[in-house]
Protein backbone atom coordinates (compact mmCIF):
# COMPACT_ATOMS: atom_id res chain seq x y z
CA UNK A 1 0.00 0.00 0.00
CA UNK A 2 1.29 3.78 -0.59
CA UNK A 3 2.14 5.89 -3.06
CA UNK A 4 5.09 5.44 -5.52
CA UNK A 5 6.74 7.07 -8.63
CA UNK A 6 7.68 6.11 -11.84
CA UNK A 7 8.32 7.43 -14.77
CA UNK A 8 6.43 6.39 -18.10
CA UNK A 9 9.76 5.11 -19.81
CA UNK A 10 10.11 2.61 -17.22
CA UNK A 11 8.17 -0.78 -17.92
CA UNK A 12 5.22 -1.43 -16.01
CA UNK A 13 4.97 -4.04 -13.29
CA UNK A 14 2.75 -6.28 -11.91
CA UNK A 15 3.46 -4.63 -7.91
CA UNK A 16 2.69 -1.15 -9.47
CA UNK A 17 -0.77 -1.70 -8.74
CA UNK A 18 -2.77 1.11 -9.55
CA UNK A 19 -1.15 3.11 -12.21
CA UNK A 20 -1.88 6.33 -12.81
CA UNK A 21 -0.43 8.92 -15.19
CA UNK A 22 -0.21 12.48 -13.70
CA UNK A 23 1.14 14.84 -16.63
CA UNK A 24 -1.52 16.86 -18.75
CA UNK A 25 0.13 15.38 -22.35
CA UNK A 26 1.03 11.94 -22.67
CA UNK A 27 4.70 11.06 -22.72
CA UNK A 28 6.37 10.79 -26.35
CA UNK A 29 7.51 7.78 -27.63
CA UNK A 30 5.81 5.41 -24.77
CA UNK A 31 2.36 3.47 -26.54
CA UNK A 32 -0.46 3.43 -24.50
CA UNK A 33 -0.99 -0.33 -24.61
CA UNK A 34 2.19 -1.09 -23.46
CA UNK A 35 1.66 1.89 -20.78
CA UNK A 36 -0.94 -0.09 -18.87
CA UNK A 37 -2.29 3.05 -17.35
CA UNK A 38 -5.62 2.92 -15.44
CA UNK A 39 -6.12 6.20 -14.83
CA UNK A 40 -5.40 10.05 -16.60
CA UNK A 41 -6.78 12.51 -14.64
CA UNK A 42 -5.97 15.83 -16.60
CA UNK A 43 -6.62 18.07 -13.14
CA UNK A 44 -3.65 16.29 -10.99
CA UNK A 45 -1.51 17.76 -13.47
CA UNK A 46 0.16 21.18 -13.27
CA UNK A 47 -2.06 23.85 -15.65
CA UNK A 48 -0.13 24.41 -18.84
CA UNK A 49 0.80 28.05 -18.04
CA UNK A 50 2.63 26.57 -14.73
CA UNK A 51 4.08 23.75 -16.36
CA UNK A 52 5.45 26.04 -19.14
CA UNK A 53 6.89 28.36 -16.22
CA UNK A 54 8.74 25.79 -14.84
CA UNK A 55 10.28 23.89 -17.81
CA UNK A 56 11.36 27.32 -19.10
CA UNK A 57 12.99 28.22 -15.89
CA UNK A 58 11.16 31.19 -15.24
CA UNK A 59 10.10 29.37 -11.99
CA UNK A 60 12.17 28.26 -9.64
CA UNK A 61 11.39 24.66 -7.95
CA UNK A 62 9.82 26.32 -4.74
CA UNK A 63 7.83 28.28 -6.88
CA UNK A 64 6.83 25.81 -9.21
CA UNK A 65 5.63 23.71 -5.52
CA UNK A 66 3.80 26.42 -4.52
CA UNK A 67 1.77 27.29 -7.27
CA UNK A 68 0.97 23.53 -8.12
CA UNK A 69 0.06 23.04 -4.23
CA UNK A 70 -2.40 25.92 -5.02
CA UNK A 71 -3.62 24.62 -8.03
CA UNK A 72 -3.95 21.23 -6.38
CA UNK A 73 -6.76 22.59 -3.79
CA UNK A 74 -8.95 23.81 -6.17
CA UNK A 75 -9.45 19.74 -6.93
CA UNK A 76 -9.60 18.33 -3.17
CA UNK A 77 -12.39 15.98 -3.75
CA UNK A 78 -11.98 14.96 -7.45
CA UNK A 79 -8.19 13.54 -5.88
CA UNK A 80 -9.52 12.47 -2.48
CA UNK A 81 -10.61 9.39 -3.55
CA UNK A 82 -7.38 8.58 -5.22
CA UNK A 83 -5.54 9.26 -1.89
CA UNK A 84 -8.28 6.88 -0.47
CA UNK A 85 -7.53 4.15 -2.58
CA UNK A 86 -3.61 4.66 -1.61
CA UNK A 87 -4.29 3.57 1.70
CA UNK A 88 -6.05 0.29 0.45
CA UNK A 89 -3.92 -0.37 -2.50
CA UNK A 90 -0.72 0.24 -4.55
CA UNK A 91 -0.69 3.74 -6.16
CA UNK A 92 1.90 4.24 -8.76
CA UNK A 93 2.19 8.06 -9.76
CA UNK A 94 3.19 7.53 -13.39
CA UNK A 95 5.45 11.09 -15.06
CA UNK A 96 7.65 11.77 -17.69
CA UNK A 97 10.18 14.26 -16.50
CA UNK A 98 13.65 13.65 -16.86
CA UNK A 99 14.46 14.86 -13.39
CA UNK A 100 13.13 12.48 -10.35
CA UNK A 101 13.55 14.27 -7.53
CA UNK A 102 11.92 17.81 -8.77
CA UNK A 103 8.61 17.21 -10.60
CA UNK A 104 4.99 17.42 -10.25
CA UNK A 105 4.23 13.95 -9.30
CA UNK A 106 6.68 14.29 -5.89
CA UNK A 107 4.60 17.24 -5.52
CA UNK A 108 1.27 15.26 -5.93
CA UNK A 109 2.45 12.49 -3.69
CA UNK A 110 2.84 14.86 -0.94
CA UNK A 111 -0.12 16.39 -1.52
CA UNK A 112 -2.20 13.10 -1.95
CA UNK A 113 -0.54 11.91 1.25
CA UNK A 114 -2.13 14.62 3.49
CA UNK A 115 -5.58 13.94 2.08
CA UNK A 116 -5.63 10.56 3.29
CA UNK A 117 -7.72 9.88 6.43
């Protein structure tokens, strides 16, 4: 049970459990049969405006939290029942940034991990 990361490169497998893809576009180059994703839901993911902040370094990563964090309440209970389902199941956060430690789905993990009861 919990919440892990991946990113969409990496093959799935079978202890992923739930996977769920948390960027707005899907990653190039990965097929979405082979992606086995079970869920997409567009409002985890960073606006487009933010995410274009942030990849052009015109935000810096505490900025970038910030802002997502913000963005991130506005959906409270569309995402509560994924945090709900990480405390009865596998919940792989599924991204396509290069950089593992400093993207939106560490962000989202957090985030998802104070929603659960």
């Amino acid at each position: 049970m919990g919440i892990r990361l991946k990113r969409a490169f990496e093959a799935p497998e079978p202890d992923d459990g739930y996977r769920v893809l948390v960027d707005r576009l899907w990653p190039r180059g990965v097929a979405k049969a082979e992606a086995r994703i079970d869920d997409w839901p567009r409002e985890a993911a960073p606006s487009d405006a933010l995410r274009k902040a942030y990849h052009a370094g015109e935000l810096g990563w505490g900025a970038f939290r910030r802002r997502y964090l913000a963005e991130l309440k506005a959906h409270r209970e569309t995402l509560r029942p994924l945090a709900e389902r990480a405390g009865r199941e596998t919940v792989t956060l599924v991204f396509a940034a290069k950089d593992v430690r400093r993207n939106n789905a560490v962000v989202l993990r957090q985030y998802l991990a104070m929603l659960r009861p």
